[in-house]
PDB file of N, CA and C in Angstrom:
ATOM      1  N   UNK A   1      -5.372  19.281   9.722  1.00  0.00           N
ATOM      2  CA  UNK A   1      -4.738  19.695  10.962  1.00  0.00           C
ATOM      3  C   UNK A   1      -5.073  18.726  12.090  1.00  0.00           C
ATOM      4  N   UNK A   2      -6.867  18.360  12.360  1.00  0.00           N
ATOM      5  CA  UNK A   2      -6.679  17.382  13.198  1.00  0.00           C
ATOM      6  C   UNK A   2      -5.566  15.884  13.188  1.00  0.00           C
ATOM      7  N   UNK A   3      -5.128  15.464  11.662  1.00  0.00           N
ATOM      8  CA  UNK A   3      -4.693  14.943  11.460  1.00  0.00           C
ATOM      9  C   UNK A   3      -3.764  14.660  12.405  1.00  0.00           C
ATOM     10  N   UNK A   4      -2.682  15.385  12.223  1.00  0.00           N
ATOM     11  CA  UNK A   4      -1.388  16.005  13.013  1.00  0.00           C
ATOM     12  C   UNK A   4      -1.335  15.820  14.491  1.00  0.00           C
ATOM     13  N   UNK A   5      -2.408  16.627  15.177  1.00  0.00           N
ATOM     14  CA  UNK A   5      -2.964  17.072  16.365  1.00  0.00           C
ATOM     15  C   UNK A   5      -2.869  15.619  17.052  1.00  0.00           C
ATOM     16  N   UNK A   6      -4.145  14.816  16.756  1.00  0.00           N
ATOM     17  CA  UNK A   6      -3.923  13.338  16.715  1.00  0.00           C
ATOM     18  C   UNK A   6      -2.378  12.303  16.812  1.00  0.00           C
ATOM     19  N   UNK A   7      -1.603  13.071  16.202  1.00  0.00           N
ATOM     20  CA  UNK A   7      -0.297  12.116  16.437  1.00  0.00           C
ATOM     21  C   UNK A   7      -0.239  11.093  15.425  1.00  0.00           C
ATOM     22  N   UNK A   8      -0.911  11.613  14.256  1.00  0.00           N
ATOM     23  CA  UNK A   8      -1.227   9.939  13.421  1.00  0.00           C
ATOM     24  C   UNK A   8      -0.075  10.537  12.156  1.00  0.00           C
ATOM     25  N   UNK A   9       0.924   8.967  11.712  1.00  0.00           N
ATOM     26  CA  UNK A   9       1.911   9.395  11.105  1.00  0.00           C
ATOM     27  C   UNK A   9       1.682   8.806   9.600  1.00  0.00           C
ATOM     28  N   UNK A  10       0.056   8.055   9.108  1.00  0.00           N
ATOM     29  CA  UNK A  10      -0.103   7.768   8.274  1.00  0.00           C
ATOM     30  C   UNK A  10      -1.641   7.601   8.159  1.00  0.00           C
ATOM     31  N   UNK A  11      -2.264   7.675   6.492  1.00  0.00           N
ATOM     32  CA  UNK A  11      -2.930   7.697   5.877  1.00  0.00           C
ATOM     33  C   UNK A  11      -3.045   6.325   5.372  1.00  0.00           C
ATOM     34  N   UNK A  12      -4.224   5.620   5.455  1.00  0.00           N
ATOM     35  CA  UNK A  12      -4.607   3.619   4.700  1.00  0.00           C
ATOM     36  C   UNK A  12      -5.712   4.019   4.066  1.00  0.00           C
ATOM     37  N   UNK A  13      -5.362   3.920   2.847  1.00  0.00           N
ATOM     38  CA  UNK A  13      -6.796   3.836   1.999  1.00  0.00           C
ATOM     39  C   UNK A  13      -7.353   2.524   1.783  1.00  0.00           C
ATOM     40  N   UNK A  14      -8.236   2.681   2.085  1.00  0.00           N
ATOM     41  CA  UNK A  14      -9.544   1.407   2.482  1.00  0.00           C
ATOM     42  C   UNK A  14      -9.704   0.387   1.121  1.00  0.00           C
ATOM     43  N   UNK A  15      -9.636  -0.668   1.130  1.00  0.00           N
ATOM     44  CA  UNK A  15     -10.102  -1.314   0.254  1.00  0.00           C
ATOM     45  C   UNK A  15     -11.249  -0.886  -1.001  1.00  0.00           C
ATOM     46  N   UNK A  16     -12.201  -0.344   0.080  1.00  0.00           N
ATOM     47  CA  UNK A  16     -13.809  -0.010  -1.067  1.00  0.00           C
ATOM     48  C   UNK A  16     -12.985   0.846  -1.935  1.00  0.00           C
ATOM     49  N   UNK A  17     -12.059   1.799  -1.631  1.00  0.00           N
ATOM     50  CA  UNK A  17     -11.973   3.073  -2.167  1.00  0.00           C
ATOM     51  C   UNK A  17     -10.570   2.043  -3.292  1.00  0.00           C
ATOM     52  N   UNK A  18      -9.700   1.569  -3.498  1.00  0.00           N
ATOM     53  CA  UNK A  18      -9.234   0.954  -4.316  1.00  0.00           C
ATOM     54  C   UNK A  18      -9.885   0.105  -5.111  1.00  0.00           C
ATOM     55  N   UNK A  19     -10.929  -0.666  -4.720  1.00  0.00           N
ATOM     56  CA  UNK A  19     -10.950  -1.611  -5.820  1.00  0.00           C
ATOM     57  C   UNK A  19     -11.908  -0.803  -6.978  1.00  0.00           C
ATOM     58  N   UNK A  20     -11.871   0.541  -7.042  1.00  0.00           N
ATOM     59  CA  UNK A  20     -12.198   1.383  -8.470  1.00  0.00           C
ATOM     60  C   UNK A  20     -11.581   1.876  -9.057  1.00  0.00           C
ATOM     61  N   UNK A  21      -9.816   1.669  -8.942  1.00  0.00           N
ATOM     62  CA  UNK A  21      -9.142   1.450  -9.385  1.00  0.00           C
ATOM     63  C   UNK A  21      -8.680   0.047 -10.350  1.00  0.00           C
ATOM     64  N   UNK A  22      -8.387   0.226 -11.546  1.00  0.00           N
ATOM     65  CA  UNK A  22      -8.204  -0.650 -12.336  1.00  0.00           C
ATOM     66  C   UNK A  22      -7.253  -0.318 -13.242  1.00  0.00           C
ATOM     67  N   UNK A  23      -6.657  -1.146 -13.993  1.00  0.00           N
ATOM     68  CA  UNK A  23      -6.043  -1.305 -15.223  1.00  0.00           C
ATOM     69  C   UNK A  23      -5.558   0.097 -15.970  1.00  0.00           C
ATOM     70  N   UNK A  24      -7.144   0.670 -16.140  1.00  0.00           N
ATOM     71  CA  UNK A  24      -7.635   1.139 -17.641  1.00  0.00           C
ATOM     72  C   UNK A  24      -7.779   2.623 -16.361  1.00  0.00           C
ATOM     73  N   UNK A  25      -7.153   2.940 -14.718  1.00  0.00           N
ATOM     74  CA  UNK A  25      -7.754   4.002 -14.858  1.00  0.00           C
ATOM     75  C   UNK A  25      -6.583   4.823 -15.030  1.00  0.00           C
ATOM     76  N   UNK A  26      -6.898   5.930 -15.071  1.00  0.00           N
ATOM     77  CA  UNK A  26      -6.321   7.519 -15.664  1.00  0.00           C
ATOM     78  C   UNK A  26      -6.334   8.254 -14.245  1.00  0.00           C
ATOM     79  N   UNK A  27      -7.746   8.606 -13.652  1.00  0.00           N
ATOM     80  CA  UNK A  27      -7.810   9.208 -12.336  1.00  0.00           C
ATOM     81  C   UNK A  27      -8.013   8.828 -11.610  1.00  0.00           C
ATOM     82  N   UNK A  28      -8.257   8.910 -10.344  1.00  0.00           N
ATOM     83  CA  UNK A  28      -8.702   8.214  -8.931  1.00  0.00           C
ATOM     84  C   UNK A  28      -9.209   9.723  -8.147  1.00  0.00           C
ATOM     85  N   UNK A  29      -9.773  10.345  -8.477  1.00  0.00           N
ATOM     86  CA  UNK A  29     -10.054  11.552  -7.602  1.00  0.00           C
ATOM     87  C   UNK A  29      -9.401  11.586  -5.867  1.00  0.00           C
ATOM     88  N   UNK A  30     -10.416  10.734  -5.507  1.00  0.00           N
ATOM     89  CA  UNK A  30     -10.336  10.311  -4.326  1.00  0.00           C
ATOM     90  C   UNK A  30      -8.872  10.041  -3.661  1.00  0.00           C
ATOM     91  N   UNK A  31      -8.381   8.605  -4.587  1.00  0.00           N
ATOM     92  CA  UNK A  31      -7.240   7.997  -3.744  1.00  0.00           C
ATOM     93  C   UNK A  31      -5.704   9.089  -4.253  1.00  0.00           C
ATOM     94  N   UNK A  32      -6.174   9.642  -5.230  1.00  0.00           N
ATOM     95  CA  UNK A  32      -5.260  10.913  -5.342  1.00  0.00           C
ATOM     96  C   UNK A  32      -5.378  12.162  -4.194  1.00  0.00           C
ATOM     97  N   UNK A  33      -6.763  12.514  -3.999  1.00  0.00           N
ATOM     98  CA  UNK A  33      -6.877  13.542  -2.966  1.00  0.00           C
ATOM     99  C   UNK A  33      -6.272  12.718  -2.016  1.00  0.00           C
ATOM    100  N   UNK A  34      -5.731  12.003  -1.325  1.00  0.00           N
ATOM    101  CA  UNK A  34      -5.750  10.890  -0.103  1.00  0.00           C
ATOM    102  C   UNK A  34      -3.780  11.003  -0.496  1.00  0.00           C
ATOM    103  N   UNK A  35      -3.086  10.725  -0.917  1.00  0.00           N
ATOM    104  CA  UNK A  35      -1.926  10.606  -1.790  1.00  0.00           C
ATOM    105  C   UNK A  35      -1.976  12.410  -1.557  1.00  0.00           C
ATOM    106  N   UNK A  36      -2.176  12.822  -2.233  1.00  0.00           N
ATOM    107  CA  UNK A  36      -1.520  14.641  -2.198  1.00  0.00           C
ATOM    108  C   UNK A  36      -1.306  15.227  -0.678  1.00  0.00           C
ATOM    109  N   UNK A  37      -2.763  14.915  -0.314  1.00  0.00           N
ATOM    110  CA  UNK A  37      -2.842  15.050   1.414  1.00  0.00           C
ATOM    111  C   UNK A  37      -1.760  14.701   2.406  1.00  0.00           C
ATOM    112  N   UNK A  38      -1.937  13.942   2.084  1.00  0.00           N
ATOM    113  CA  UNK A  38      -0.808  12.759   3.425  1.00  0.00           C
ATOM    114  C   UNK A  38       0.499  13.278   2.269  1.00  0.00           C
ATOM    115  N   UNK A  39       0.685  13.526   1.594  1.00  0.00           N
ATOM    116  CA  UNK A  39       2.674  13.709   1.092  1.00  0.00           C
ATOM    117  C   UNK A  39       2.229  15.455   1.866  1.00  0.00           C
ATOM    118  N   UNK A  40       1.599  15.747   1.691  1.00  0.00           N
ATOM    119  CA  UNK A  40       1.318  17.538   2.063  1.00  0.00           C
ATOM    120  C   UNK A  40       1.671  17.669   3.777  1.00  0.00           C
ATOM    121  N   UNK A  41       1.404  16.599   4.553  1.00  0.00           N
ATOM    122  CA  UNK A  41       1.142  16.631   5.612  1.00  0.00           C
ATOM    123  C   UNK A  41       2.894  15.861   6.673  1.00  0.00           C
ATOM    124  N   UNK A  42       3.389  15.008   5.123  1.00  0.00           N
ATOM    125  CA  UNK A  42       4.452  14.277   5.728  1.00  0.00           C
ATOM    126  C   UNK A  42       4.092  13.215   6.427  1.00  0.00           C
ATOM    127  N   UNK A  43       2.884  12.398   6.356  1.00  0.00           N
ATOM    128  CA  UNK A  43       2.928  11.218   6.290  1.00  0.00           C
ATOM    129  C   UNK A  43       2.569   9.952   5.260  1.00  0.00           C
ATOM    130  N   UNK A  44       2.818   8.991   5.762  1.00  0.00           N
ATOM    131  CA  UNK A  44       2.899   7.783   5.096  1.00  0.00           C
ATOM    132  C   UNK A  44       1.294   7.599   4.645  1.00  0.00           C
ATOM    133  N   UNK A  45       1.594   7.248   3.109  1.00  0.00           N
ATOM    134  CA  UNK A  45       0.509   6.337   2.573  1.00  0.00           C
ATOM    135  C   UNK A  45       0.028   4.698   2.718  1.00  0.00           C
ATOM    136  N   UNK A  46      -0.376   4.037   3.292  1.00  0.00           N
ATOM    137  CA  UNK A  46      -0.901   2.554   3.409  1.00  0.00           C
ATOM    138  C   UNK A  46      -2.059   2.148   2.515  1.00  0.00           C
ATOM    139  N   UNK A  47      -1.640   1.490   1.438  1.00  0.00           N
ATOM    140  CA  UNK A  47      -3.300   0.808   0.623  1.00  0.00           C
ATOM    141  C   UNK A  47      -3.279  -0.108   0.673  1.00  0.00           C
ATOM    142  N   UNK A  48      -4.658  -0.260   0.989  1.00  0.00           N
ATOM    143  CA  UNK A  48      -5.174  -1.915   1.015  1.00  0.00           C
ATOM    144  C   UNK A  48      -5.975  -2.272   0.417  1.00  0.00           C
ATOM    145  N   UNK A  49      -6.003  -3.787   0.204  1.00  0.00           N
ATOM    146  CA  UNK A  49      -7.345  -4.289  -1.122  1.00  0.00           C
ATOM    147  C   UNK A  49      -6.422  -4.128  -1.739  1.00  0.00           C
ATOM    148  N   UNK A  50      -5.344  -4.406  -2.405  1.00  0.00           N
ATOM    149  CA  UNK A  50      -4.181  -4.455  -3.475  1.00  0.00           C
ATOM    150  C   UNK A  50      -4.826  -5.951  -4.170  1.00  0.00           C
ATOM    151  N   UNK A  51      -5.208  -6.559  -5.187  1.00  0.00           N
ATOM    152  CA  UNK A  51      -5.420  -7.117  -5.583  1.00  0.00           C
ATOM    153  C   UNK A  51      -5.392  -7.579  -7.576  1.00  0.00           C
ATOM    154  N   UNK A  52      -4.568  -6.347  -8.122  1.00  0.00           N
ATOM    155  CA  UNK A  52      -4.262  -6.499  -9.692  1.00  0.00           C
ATOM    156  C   UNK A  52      -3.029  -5.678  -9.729  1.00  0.00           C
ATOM    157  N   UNK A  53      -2.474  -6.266 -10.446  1.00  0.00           N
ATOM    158  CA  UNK A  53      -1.103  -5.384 -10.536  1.00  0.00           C
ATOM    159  C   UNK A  53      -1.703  -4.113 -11.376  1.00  0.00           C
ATOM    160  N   UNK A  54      -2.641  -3.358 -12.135  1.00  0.00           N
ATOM    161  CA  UNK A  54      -2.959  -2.273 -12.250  1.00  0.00           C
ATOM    162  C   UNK A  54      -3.076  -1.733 -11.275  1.00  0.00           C
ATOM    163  N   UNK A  55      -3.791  -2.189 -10.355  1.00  0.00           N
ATOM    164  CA  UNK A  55      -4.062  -1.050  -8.756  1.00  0.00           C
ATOM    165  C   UNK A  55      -2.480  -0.497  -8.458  1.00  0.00           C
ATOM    166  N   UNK A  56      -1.792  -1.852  -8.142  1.00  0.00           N
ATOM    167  CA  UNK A  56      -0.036  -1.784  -7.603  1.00  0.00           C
ATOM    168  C   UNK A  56       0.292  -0.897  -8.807  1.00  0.00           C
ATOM    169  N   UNK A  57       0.740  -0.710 -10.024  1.00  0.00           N
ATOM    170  CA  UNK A  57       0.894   0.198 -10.784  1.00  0.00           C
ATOM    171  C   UNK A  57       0.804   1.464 -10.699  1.00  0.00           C
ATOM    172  N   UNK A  58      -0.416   1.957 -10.871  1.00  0.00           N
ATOM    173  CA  UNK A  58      -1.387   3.102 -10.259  1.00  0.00           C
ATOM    174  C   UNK A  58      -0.747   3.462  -9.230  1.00  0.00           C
ATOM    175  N   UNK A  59      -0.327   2.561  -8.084  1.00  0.00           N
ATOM    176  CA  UNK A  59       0.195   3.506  -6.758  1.00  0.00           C
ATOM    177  C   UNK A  59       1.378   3.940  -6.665  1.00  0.00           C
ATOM    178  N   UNK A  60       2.301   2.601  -7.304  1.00  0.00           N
ATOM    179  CA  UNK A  60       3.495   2.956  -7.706  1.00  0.00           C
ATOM    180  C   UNK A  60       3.819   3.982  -7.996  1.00  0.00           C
ATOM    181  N   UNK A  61       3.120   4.181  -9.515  1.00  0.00           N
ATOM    182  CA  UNK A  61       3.696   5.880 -10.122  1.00  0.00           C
ATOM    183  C   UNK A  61       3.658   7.095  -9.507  1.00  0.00           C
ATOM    184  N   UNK A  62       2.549   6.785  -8.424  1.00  0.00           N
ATOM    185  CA  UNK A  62       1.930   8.208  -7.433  1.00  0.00           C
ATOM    186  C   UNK A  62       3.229   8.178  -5.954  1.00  0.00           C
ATOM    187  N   UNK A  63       3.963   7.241  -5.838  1.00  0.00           N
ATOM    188  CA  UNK A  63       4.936   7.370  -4.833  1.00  0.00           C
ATOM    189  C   UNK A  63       4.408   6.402  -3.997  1.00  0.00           C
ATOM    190  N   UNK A  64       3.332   5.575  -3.861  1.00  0.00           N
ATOM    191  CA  UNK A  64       2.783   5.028  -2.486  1.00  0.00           C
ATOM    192  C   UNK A  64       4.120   3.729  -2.488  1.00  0.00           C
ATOM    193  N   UNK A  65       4.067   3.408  -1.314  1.00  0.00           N
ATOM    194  CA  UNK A  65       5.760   1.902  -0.846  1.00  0.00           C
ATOM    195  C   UNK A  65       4.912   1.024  -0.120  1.00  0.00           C
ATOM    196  N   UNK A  66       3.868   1.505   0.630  1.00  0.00           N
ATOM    197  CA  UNK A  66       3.584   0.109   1.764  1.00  0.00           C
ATOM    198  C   UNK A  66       1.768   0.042   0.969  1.00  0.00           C
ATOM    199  N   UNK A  67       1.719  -1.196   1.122  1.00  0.00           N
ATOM    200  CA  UNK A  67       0.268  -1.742   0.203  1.00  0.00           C
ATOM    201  C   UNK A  67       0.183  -2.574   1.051  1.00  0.00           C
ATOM    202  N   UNK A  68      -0.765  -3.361   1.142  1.00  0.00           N
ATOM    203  CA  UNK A  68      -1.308  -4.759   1.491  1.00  0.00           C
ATOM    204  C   UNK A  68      -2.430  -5.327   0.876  1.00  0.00           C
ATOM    205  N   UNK A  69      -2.589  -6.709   0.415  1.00  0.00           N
ATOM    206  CA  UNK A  69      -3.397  -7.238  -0.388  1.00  0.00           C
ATOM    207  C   UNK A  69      -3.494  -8.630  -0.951  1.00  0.00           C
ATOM    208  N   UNK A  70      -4.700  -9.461  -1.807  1.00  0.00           N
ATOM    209  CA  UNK A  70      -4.317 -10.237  -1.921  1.00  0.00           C
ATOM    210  C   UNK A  70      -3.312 -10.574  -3.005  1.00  0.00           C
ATOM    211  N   UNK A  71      -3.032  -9.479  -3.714  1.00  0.00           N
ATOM    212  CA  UNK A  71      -1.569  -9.676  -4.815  1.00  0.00           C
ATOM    213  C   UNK A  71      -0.986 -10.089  -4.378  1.00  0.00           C
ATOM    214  N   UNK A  72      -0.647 -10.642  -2.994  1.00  0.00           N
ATOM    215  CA  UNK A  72       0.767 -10.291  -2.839  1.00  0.00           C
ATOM    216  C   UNK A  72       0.543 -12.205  -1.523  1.00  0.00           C
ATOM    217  N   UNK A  73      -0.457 -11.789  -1.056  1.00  0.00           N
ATOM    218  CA  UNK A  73      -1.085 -12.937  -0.172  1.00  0.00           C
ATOM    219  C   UNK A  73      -2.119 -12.273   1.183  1.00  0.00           C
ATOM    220  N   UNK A  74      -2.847 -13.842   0.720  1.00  0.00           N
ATOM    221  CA  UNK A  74      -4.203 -13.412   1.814  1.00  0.00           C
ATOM    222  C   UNK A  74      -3.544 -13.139   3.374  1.00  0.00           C
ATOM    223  N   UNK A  75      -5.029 -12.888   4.120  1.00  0.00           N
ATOM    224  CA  UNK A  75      -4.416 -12.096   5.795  1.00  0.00           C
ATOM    225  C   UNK A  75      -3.399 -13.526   6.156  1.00  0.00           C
ATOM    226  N   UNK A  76      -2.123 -13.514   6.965  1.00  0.00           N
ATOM    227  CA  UNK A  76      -1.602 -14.612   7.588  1.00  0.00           C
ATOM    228  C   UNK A  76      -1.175 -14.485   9.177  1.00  0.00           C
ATOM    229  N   UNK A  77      -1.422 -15.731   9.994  1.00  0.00           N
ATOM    230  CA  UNK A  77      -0.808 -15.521  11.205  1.00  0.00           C
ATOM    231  C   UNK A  77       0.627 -15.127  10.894  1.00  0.00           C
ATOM    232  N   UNK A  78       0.853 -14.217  12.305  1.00  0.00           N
ATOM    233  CA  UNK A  78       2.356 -13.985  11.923  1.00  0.00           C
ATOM    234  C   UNK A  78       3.322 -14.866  11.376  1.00  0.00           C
ATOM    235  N   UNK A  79       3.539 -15.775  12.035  1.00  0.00           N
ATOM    236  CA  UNK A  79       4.800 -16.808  11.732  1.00  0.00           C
ATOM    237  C   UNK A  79       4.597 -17.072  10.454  1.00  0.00           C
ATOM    238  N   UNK A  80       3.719 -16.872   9.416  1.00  0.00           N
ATOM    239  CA  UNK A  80       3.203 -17.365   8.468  1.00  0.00           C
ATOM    240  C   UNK A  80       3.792 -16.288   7.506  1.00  0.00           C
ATOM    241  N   UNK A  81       3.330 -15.064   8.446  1.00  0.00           N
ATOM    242  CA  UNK A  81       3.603 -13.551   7.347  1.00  0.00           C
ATOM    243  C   UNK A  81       4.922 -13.420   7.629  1.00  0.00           C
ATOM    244  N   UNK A  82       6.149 -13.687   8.391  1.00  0.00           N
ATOM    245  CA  UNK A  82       7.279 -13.548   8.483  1.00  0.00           C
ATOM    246  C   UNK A  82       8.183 -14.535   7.741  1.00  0.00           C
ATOM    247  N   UNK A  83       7.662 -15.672   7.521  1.00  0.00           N
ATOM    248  CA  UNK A  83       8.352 -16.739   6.650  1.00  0.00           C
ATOM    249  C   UNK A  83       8.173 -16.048   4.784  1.00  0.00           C
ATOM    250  N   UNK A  84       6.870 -15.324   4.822  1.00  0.00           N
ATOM    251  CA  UNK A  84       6.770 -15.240   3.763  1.00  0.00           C
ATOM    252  C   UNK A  84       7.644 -14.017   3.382  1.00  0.00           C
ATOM    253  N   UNK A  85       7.942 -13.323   4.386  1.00  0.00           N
ATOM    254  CA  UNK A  85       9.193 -12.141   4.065  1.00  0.00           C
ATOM    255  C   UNK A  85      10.244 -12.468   4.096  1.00  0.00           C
ATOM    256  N   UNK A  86      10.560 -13.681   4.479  1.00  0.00           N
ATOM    257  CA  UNK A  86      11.731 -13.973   3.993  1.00  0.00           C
ATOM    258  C   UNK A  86      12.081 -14.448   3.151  1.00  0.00           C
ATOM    259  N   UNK A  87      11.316 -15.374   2.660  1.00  0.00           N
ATOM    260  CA  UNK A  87      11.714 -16.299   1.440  1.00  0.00           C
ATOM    261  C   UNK A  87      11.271 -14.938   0.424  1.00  0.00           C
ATOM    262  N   UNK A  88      10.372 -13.599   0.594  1.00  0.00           N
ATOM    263  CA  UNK A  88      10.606 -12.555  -0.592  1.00  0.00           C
ATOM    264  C   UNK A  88      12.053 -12.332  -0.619  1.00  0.00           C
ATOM    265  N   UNK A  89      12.657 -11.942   0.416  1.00  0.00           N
ATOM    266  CA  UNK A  89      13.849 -11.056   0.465  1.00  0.00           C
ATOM    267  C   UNK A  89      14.923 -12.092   0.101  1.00  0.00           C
ATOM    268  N   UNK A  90      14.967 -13.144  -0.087  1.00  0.00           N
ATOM    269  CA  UNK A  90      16.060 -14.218  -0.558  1.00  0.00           C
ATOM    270  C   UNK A  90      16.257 -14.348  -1.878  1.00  0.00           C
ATOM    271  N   UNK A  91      14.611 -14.142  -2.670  1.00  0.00           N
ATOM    272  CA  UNK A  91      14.485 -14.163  -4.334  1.00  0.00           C
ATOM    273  C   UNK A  91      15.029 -12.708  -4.606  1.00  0.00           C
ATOM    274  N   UNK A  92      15.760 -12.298  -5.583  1.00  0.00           N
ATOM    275  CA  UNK A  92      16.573 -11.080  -5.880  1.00  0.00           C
ATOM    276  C   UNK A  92      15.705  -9.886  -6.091  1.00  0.00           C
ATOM    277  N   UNK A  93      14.668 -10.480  -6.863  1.00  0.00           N
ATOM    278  CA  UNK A  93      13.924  -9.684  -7.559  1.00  0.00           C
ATOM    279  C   UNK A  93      12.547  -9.007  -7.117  1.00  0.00           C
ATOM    280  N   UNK A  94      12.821  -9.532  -5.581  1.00  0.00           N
ATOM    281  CA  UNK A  94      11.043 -10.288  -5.062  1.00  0.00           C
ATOM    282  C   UNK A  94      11.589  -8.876  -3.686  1.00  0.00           C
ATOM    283  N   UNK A  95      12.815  -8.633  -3.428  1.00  0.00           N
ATOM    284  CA  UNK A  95      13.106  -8.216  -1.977  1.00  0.00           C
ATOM    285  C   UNK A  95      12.154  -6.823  -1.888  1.00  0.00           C
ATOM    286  N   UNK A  96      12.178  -5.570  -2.694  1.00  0.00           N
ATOM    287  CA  UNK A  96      11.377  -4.845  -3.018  1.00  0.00           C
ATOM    288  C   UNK A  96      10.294  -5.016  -2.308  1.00  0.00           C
ATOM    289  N   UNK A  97       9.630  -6.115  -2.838  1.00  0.00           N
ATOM    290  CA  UNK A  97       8.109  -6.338  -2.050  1.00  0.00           C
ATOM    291  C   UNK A  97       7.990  -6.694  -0.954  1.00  0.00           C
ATOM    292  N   UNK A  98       9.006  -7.440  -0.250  1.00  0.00           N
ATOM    293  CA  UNK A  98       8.690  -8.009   0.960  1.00  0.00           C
ATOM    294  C   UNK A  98       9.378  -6.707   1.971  1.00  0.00           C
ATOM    295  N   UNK A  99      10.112  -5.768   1.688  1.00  0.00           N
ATOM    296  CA  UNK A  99      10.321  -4.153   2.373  1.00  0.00           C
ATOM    297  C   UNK A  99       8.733  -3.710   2.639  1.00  0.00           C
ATOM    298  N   UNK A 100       8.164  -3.410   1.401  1.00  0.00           N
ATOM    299  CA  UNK A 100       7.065  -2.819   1.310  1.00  0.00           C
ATOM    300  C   UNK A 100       6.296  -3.935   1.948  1.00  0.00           C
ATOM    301  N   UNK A 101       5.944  -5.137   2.281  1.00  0.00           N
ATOM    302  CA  UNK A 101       5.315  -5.593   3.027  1.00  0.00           C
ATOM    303  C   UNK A 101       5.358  -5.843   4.878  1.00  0.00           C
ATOM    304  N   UNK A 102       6.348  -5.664   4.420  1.00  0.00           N
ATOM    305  CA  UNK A 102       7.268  -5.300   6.201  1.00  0.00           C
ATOM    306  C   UNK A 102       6.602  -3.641   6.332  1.00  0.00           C
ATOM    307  N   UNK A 103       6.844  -2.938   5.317  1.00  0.00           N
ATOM    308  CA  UNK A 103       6.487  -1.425   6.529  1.00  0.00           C
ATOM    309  C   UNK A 103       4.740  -1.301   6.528  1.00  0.00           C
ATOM    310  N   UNK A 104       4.450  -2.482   5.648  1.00  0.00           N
ATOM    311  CA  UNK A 104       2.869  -2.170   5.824  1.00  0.00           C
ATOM    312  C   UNK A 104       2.296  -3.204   7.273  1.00  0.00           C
ATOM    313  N   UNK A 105       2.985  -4.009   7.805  1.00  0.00           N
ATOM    314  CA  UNK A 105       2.925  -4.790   8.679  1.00  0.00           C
ATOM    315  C   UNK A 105       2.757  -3.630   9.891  1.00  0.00           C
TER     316      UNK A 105
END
């Protein structure tokens, strides 16, 4: 409820708390309680520390869209992070990610 109260329209799970996520996992207690919460509440999920496409997997299936990480590329000055959304959204296959990197921006 403070959640709400606050005015806050999204939930970022922290790096520490992803990178125990892997490959091989099954549960995430945690980044699931975090995921049920925030869809319960009607806001947005943000993860960060994205760094194996198992983690990206893992979030995928649970509904999460906006990630940030080094999968994808390290921190960049803007002009840097906007070139790189574009040249995603030009490759056919790539546009997907650079959405989801835009709403995690």
């Amino acid at each position: 409820a403070n959640l709400q109260q606050f005015g806050m329209d999204a939930i970022k799970i922290d790096k520490m708390i992803m990178d125990k996520v892997t490959a091989e996992t099954q549960s995430a207690p945690i980044v699931d309680s975090m995921i049920k919460m925030a869809n319960e509440l009607g806001m947005e999920v943000i993860a960060e520390g994205i760094e194996t496409a198992g983690q990206m997997e893992y979030l995928r299936v649970r509904g999460v869209k906006a990630v940030q990480g080094y999968l994808f590329a390290p921190p960049l000055p803007k002009k840097a992070y906007l070139e790189l959304c574009h040249r995603l959204r030009a490759e056919p296959n790539e546009g997907e990610l650079a959405d989801s990197a835009i709403e995690a921006a």
